[in-house]
PDB file of N, CA and C in Angstrom:
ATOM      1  N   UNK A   1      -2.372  -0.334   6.763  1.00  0.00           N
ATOM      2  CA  UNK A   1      -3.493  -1.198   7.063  1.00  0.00           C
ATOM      3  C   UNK A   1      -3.159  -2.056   8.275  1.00  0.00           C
ATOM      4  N   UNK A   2      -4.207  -1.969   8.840  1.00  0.00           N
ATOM      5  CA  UNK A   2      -4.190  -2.964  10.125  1.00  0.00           C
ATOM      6  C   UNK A   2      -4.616  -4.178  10.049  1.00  0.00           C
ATOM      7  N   UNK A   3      -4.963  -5.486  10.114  1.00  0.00           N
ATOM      8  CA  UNK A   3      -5.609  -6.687  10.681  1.00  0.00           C
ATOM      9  C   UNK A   3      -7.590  -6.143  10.589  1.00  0.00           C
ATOM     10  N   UNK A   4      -7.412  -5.065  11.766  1.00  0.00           N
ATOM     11  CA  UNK A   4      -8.514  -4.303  12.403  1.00  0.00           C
ATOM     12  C   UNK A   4      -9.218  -4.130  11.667  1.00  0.00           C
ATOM     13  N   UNK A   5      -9.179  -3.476   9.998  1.00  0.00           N
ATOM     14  CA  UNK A   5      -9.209  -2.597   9.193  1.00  0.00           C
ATOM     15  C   UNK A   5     -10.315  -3.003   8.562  1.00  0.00           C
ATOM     16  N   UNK A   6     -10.320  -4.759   8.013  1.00  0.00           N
ATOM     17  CA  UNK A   6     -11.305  -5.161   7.196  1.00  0.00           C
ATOM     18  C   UNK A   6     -10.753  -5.718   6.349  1.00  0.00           C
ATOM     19  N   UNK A   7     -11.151  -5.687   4.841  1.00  0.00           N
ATOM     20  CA  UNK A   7     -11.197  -5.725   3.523  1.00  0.00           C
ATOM     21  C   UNK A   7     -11.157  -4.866   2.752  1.00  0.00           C
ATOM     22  N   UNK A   8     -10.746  -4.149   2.004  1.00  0.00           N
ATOM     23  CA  UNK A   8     -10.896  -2.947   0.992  1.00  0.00           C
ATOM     24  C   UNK A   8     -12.277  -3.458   0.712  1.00  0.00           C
ATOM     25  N   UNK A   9     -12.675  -2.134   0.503  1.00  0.00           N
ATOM     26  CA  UNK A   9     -14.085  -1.988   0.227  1.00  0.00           C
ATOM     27  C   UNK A   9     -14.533  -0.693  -1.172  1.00  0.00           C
ATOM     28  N   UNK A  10     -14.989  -0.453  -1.864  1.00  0.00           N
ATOM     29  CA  UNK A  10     -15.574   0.427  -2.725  1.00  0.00           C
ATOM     30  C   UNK A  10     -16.008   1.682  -2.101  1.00  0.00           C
ATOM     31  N   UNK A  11     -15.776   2.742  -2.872  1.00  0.00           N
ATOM     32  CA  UNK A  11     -16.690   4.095  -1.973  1.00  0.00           C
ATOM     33  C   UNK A  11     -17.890   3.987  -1.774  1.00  0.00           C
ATOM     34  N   UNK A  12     -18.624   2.772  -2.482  1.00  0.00           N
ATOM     35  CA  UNK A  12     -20.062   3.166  -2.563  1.00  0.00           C
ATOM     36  C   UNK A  12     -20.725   2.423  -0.637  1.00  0.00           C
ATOM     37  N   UNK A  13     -19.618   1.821  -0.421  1.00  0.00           N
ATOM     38  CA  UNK A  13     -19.779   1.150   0.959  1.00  0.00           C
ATOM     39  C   UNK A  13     -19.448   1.806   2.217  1.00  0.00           C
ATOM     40  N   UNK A  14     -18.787   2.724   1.687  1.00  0.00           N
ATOM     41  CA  UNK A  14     -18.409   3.620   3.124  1.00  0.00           C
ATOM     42  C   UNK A  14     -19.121   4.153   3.808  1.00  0.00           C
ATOM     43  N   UNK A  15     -19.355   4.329   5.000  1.00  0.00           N
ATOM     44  CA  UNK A  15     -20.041   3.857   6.011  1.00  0.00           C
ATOM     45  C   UNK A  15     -19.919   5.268   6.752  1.00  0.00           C
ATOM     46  N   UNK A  16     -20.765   6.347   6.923  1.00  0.00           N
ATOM     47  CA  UNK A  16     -20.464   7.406   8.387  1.00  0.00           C
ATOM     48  C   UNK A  16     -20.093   6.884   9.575  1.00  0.00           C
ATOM     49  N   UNK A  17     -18.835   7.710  10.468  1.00  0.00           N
ATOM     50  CA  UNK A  17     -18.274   7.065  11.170  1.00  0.00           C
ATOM     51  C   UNK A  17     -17.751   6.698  11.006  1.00  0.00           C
ATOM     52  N   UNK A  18     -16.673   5.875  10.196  1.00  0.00           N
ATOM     53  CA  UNK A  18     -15.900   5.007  10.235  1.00  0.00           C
ATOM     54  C   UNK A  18     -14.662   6.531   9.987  1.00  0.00           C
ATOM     55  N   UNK A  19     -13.802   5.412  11.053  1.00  0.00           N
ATOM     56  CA  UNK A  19     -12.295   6.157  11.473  1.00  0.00           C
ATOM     57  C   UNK A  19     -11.450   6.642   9.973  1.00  0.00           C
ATOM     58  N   UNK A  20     -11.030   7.649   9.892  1.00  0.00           N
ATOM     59  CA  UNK A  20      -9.685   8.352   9.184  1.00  0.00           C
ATOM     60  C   UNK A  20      -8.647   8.397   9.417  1.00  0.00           C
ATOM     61  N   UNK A  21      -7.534   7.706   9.020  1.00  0.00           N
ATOM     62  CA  UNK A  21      -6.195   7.613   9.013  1.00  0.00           C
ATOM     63  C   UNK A  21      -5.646   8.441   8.355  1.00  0.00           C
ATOM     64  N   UNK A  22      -4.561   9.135   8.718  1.00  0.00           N
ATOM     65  CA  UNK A  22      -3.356  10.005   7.807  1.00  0.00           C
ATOM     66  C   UNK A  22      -2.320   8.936   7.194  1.00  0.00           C
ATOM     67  N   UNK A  23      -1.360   9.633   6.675  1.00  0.00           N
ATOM     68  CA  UNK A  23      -0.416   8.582   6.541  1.00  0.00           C
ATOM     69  C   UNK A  23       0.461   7.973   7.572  1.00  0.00           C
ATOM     70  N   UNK A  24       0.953   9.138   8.432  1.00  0.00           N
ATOM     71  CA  UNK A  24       1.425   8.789   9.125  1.00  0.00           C
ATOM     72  C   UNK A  24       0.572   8.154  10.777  1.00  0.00           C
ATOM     73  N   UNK A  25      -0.139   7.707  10.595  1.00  0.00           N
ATOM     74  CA  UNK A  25      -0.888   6.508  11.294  1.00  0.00           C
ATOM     75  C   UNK A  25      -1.943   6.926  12.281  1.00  0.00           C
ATOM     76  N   UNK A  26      -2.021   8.452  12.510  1.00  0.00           N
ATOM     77  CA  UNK A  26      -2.564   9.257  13.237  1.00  0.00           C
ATOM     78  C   UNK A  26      -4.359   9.417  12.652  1.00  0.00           C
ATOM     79  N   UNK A  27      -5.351   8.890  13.808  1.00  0.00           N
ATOM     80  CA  UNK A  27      -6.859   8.914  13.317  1.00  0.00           C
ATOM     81  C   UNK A  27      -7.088  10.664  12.933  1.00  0.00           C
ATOM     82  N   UNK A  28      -7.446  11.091  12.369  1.00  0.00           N
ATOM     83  CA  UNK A  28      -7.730  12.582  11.934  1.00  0.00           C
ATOM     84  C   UNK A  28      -9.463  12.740  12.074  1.00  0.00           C
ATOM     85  N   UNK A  29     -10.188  11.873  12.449  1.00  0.00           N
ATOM     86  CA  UNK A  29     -11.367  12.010  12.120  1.00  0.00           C
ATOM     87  C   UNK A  29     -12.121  10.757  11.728  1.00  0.00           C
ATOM     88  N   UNK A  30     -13.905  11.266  11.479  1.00  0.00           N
ATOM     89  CA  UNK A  30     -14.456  10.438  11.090  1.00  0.00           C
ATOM     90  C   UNK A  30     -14.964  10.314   9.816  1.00  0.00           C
ATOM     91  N   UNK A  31     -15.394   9.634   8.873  1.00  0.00           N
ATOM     92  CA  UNK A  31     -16.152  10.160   7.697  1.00  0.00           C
ATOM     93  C   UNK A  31     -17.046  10.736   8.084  1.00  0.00           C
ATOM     94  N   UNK A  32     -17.901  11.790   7.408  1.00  0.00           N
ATOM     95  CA  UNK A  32     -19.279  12.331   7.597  1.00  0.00           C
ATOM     96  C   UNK A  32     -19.868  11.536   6.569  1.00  0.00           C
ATOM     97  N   UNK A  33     -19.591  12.099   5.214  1.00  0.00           N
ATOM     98  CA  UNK A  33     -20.377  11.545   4.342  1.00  0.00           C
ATOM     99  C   UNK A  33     -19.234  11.298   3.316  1.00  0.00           C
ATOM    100  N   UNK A  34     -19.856  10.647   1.783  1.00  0.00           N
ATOM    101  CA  UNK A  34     -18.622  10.696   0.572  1.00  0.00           C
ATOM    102  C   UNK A  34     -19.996  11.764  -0.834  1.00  0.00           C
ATOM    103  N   UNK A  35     -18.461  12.356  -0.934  1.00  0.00           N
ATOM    104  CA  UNK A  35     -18.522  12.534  -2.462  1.00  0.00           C
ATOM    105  C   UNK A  35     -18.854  12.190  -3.694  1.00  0.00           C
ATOM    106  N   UNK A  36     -19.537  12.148  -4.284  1.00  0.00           N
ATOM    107  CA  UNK A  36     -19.963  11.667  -5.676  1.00  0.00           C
ATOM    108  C   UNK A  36     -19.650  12.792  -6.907  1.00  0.00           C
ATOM    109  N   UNK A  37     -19.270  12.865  -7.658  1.00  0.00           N
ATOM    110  CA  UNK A  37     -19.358  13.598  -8.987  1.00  0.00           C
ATOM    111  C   UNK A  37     -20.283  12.891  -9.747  1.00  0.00           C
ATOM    112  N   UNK A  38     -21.687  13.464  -9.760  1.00  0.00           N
ATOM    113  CA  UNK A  38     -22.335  12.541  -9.840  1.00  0.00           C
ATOM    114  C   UNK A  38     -22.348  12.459 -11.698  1.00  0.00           C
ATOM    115  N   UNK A  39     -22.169  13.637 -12.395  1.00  0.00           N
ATOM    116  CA  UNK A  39     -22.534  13.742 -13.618  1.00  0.00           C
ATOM    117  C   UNK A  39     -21.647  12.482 -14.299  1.00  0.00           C
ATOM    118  N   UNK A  40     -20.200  12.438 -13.922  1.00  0.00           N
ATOM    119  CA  UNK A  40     -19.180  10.823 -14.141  1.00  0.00           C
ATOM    120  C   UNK A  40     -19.213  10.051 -13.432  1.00  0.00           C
ATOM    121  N   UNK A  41     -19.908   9.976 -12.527  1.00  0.00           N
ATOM    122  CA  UNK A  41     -20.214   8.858 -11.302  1.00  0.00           C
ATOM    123  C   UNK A  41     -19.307   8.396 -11.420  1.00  0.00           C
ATOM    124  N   UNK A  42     -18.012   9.278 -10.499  1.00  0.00           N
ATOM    125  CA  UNK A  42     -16.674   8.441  -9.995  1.00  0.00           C
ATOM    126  C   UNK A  42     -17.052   9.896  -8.267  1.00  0.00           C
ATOM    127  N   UNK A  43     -16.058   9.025  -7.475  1.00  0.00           N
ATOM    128  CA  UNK A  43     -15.482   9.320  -6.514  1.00  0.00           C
ATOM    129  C   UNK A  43     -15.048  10.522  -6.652  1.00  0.00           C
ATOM    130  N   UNK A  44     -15.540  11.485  -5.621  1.00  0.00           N
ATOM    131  CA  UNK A  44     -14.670  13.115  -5.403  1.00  0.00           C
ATOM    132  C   UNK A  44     -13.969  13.171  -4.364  1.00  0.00           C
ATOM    133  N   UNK A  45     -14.265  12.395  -2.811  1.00  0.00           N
ATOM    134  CA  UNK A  45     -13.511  12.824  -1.856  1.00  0.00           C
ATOM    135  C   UNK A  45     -14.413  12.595  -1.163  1.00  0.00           C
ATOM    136  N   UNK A  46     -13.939  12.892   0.795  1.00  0.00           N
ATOM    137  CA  UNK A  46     -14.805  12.637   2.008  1.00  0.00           C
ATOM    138  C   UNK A  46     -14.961  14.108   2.808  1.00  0.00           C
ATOM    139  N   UNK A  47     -16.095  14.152   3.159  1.00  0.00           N
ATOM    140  CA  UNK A  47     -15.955  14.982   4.445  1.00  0.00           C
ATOM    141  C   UNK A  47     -15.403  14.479   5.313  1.00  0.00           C
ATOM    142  N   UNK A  48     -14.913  14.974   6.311  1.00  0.00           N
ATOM    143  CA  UNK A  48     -14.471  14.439   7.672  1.00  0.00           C
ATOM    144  C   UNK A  48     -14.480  15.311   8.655  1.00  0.00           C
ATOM    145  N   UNK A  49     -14.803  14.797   9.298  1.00  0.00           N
ATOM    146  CA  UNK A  49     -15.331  15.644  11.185  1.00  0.00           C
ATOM    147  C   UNK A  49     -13.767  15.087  11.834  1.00  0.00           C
ATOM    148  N   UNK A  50     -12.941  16.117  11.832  1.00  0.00           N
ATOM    149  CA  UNK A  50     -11.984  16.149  12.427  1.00  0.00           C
ATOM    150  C   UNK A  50     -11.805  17.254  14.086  1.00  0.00           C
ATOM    151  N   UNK A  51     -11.257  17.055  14.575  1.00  0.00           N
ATOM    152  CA  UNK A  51     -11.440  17.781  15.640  1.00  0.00           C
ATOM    153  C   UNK A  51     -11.493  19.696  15.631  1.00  0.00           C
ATOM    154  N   UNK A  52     -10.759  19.808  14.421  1.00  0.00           N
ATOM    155  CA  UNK A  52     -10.622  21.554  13.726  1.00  0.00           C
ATOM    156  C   UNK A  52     -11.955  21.674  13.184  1.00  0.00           C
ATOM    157  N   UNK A  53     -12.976  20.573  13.048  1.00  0.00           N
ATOM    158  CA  UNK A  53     -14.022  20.677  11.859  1.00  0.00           C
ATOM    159  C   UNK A  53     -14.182  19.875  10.793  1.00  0.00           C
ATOM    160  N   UNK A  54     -15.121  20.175   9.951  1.00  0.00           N
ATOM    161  CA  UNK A  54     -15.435  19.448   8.844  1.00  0.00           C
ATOM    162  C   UNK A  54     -14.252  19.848   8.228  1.00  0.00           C
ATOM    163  N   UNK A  55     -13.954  18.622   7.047  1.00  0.00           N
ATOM    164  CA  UNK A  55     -13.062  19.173   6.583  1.00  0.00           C
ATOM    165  C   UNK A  55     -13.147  17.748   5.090  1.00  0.00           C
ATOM    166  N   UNK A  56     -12.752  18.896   3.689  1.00  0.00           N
ATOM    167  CA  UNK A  56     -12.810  18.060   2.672  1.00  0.00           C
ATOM    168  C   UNK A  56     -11.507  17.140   2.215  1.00  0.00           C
ATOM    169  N   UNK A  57     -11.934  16.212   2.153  1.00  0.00           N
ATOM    170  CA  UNK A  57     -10.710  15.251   1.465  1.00  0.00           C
ATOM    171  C   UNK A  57     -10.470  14.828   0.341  1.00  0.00           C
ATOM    172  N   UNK A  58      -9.882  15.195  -0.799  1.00  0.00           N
ATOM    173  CA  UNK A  58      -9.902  14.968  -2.270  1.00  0.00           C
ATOM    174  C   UNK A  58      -9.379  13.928  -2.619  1.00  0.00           C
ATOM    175  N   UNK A  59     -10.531  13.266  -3.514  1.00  0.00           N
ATOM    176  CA  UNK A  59     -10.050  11.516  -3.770  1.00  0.00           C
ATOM    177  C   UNK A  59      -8.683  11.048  -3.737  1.00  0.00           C
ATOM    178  N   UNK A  60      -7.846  12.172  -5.012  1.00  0.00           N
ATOM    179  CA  UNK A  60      -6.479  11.588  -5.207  1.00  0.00           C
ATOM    180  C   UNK A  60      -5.396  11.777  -3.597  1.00  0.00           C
ATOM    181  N   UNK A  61      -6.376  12.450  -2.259  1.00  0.00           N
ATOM    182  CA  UNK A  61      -5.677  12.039  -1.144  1.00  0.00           C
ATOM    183  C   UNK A  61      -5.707  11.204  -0.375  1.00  0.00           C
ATOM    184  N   UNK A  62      -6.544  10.180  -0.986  1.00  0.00           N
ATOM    185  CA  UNK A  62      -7.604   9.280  -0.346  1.00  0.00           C
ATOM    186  C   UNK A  62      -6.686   7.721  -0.756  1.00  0.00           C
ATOM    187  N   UNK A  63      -6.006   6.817   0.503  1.00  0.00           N
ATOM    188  CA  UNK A  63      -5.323   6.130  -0.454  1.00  0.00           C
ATOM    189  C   UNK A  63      -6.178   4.804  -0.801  1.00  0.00           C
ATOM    190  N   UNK A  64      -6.708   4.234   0.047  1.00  0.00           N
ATOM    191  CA  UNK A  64      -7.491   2.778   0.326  1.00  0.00           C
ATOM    192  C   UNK A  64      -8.750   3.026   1.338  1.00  0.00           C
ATOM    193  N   UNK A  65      -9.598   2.515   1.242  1.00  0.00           N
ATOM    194  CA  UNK A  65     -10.716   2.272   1.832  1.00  0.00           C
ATOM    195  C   UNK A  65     -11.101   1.071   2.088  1.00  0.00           C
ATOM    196  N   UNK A  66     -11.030   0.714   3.401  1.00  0.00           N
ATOM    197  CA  UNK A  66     -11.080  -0.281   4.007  1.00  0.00           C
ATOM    198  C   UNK A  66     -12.929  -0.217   4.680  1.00  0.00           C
ATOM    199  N   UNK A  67     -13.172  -1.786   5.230  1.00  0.00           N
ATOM    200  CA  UNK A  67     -14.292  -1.959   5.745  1.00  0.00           C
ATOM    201  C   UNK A  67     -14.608  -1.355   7.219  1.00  0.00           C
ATOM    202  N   UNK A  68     -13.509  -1.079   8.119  1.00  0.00           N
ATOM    203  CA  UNK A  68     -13.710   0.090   9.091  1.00  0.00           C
ATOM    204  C   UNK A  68     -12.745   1.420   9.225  1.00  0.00           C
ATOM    205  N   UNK A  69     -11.604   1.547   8.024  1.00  0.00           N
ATOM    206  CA  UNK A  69     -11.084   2.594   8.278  1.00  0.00           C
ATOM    207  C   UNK A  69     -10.924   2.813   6.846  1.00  0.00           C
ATOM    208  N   UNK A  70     -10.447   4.363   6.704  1.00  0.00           N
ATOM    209  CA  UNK A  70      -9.690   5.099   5.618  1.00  0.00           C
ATOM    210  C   UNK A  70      -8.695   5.371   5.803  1.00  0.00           C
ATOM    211  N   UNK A  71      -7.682   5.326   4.650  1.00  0.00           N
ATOM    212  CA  UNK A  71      -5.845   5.486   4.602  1.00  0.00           C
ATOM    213  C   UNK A  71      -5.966   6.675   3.716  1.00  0.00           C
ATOM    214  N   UNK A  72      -5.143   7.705   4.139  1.00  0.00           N
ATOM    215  CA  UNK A  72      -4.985   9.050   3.643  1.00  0.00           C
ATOM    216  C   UNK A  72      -3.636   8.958   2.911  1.00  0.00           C
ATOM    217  N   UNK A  73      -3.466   9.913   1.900  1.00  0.00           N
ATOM    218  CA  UNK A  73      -1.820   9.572   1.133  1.00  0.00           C
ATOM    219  C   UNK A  73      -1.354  11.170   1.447  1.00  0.00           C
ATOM    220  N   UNK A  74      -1.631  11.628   2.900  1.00  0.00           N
ATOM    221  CA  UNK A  74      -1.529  13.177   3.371  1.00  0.00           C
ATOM    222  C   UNK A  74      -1.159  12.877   5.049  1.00  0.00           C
ATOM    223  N   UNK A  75      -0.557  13.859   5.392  1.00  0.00           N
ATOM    224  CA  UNK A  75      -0.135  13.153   6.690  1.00  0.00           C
ATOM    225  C   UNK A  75      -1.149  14.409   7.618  1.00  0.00           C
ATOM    226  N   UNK A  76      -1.480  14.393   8.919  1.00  0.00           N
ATOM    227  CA  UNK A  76      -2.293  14.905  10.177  1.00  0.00           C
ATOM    228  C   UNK A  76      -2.021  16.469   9.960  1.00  0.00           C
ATOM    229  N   UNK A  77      -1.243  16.996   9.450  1.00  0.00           N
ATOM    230  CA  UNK A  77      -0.761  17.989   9.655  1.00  0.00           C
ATOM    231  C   UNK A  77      -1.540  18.937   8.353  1.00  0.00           C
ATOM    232  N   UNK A  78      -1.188  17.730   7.274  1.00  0.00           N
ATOM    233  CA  UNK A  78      -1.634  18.773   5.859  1.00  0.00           C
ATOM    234  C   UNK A  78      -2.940  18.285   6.185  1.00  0.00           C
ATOM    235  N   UNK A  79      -4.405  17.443   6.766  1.00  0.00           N
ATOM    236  CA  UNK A  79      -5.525  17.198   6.862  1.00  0.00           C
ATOM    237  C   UNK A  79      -6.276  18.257   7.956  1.00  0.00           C
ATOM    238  N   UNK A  80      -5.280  18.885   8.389  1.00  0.00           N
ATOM    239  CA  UNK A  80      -5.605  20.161   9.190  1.00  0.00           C
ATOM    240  C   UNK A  80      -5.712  21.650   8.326  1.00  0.00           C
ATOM    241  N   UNK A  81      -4.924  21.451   7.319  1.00  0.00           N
ATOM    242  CA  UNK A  81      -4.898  22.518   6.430  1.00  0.00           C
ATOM    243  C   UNK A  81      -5.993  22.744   5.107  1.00  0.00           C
ATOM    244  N   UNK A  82      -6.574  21.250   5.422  1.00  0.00           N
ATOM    245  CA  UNK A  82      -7.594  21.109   4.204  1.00  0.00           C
ATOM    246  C   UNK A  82      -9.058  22.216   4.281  1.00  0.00           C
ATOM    247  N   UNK A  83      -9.361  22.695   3.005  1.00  0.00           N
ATOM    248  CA  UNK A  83     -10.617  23.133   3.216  1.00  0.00           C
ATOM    249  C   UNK A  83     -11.923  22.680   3.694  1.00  0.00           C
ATOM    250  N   UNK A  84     -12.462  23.435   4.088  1.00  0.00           N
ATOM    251  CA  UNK A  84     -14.223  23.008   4.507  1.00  0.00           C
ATOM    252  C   UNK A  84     -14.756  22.144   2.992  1.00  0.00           C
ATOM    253  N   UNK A  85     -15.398  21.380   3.512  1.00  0.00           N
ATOM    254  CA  UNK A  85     -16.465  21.308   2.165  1.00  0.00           C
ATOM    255  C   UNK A  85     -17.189  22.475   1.470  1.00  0.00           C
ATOM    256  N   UNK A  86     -17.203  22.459   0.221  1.00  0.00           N
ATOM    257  CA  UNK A  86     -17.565  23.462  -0.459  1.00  0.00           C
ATOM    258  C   UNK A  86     -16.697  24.763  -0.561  1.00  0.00           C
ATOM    259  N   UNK A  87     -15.687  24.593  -0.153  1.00  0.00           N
ATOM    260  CA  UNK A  87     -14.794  25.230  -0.087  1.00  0.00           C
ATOM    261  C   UNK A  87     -14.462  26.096  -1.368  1.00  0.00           C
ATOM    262  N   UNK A  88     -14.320  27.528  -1.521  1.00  0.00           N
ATOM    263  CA  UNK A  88     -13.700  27.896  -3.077  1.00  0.00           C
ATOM    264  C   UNK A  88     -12.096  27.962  -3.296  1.00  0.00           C
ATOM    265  N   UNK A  89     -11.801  28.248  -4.506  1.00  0.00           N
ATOM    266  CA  UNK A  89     -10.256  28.075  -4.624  1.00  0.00           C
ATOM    267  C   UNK A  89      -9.625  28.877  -3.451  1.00  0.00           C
ATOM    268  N   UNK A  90      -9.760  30.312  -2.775  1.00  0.00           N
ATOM    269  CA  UNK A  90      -9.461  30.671  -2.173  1.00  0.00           C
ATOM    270  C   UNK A  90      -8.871  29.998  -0.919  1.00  0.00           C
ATOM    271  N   UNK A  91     -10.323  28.886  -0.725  1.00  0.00           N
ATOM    272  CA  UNK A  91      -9.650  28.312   0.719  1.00  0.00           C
ATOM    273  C   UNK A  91      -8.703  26.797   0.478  1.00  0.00           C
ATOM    274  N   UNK A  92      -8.230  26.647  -0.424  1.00  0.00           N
ATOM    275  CA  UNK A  92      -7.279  25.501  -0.925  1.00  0.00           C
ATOM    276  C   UNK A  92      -6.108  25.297   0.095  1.00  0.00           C
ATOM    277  N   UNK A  93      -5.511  24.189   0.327  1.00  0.00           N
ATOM    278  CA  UNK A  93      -4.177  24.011   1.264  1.00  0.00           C
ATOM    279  C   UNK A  93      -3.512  24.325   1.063  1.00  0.00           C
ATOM    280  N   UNK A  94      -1.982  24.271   0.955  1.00  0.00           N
ATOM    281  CA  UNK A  94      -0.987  24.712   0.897  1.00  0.00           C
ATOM    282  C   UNK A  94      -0.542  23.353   1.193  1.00  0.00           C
ATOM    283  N   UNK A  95      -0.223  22.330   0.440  1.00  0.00           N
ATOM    284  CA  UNK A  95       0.037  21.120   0.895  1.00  0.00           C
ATOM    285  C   UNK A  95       1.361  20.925   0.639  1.00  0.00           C
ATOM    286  N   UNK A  96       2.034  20.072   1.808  1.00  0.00           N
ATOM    287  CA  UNK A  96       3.412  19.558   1.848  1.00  0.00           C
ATOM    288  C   UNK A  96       3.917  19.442  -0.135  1.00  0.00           C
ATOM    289  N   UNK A  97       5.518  19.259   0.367  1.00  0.00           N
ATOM    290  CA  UNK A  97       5.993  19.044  -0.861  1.00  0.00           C
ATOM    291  C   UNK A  97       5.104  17.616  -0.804  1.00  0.00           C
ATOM    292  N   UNK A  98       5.307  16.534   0.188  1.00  0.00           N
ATOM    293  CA  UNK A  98       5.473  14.937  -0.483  1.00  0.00           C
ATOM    294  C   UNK A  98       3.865  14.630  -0.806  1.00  0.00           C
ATOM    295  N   UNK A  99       2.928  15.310  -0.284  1.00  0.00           N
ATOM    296  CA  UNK A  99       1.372  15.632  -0.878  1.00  0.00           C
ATOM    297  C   UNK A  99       1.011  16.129  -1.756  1.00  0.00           C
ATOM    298  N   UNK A 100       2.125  17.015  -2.487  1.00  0.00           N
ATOM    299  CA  UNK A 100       1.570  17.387  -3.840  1.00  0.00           C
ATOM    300  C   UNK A 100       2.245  16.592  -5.103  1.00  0.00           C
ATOM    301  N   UNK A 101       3.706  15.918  -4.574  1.00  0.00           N
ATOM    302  CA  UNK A 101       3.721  14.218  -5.427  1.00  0.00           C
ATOM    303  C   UNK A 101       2.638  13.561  -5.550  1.00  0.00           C
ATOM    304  N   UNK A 102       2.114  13.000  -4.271  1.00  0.00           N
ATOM    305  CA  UNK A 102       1.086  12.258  -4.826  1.00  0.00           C
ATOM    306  C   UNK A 102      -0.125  12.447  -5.399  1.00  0.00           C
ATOM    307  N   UNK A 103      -0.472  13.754  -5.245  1.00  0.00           N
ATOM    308  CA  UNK A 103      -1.417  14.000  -6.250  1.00  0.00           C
ATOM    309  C   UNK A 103      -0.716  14.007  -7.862  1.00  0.00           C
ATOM    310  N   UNK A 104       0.390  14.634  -8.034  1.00  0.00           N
ATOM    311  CA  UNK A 104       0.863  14.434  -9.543  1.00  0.00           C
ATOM    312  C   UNK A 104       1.009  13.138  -9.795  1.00  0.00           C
ATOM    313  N   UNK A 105       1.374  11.856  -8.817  1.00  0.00           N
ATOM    314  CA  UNK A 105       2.052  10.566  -9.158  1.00  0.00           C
ATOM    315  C   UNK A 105       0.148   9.769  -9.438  1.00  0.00           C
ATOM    316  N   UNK A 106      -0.415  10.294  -8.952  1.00  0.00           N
ATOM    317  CA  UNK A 106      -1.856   9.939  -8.509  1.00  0.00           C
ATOM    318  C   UNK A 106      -2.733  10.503 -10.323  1.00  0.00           C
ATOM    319  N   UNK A 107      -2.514  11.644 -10.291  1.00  0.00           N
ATOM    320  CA  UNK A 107      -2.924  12.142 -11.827  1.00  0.00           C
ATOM    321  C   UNK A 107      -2.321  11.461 -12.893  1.00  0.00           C
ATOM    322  N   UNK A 108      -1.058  11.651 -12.845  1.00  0.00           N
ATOM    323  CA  UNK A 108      -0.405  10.870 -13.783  1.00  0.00           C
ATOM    324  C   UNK A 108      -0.640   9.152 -14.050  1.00  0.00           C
ATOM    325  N   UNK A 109      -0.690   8.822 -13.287  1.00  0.00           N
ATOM    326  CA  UNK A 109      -1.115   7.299 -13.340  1.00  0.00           C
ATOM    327  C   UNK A 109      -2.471   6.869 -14.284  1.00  0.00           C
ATOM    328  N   UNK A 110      -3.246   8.003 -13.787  1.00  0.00           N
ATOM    329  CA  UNK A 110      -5.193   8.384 -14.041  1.00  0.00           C
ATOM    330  C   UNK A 110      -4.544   8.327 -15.497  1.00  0.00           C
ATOM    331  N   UNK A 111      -3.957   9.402 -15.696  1.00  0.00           N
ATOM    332  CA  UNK A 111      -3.682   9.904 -17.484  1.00  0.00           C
ATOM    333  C   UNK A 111      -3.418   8.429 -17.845  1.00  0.00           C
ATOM    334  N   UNK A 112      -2.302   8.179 -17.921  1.00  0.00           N
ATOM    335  CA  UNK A 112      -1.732   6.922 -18.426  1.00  0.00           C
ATOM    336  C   UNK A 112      -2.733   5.385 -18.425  1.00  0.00           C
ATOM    337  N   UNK A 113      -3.752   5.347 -17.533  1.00  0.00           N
ATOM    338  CA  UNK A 113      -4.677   4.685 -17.769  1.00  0.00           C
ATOM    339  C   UNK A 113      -5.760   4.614 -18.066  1.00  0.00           C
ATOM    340  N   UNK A 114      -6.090   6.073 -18.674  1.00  0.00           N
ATOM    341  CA  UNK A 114      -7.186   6.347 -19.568  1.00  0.00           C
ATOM    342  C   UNK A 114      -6.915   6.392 -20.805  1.00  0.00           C
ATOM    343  N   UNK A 115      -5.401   6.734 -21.227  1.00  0.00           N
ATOM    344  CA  UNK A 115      -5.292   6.847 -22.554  1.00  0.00           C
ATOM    345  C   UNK A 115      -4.801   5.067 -23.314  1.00  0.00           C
ATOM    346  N   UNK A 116      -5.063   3.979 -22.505  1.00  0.00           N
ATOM    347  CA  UNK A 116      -4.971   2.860 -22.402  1.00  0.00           C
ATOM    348  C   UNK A 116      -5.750   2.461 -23.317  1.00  0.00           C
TER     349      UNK A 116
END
């Protein structure tokens, strides 16, 4: 997070346009739009207009959402490997070892605070 950044903000505030961060500090893009699952009305993930294309971002890669940017828990490299929106299993990433921690450290957490 920058100064720049804002305030954390809710998904329901995110804004088209607003800048995409990787982890490693590199803009990857813009939001297009967000995700809804709407039937649990929680958060699925972002499109993003990255320079390769649209490209989907899955919540648990999603770290903070700020009032003008997004923090990714995936670095420039694996956000290049991500599928299109609507994507089927076929077109799935192949994501770094330290990206598929945080999705387990990211699930696991979920578990442990639902069964709360």
């Amino acid at each position: 997070m920058t100064d720049d950044d804002g305030h954390a903000i809710a998904y329901h505030a995110l804004k088209r346009g607003t800048p995409v961060r990787s982890s490693d500090g590199i803009v990857v893009g813009k939001v297009r739009r967000v995700s809804i699952a709407v039937r649990e009305n929680i958060f699925d993930g972002i499109d993003v207009d990255t320079h390769d294309g649209l490209r989907f971002v899955d919540a648990p890669e999603v770290h903070r959402i700020y009032e003008r940017a997004v923090e990714l828990t995936i670095t420039a490299d694996d956000v290049n490997a991500l599928p299109r929106p609507g994507g089927g299993v076929g077109e799935r990433m192949k994501l770094s070892k330290t990206a598929r921690r945080a999705q387990r450290l990211s699930r696991n957490l979920k578990d442990r605070w639902e069964r709360r």
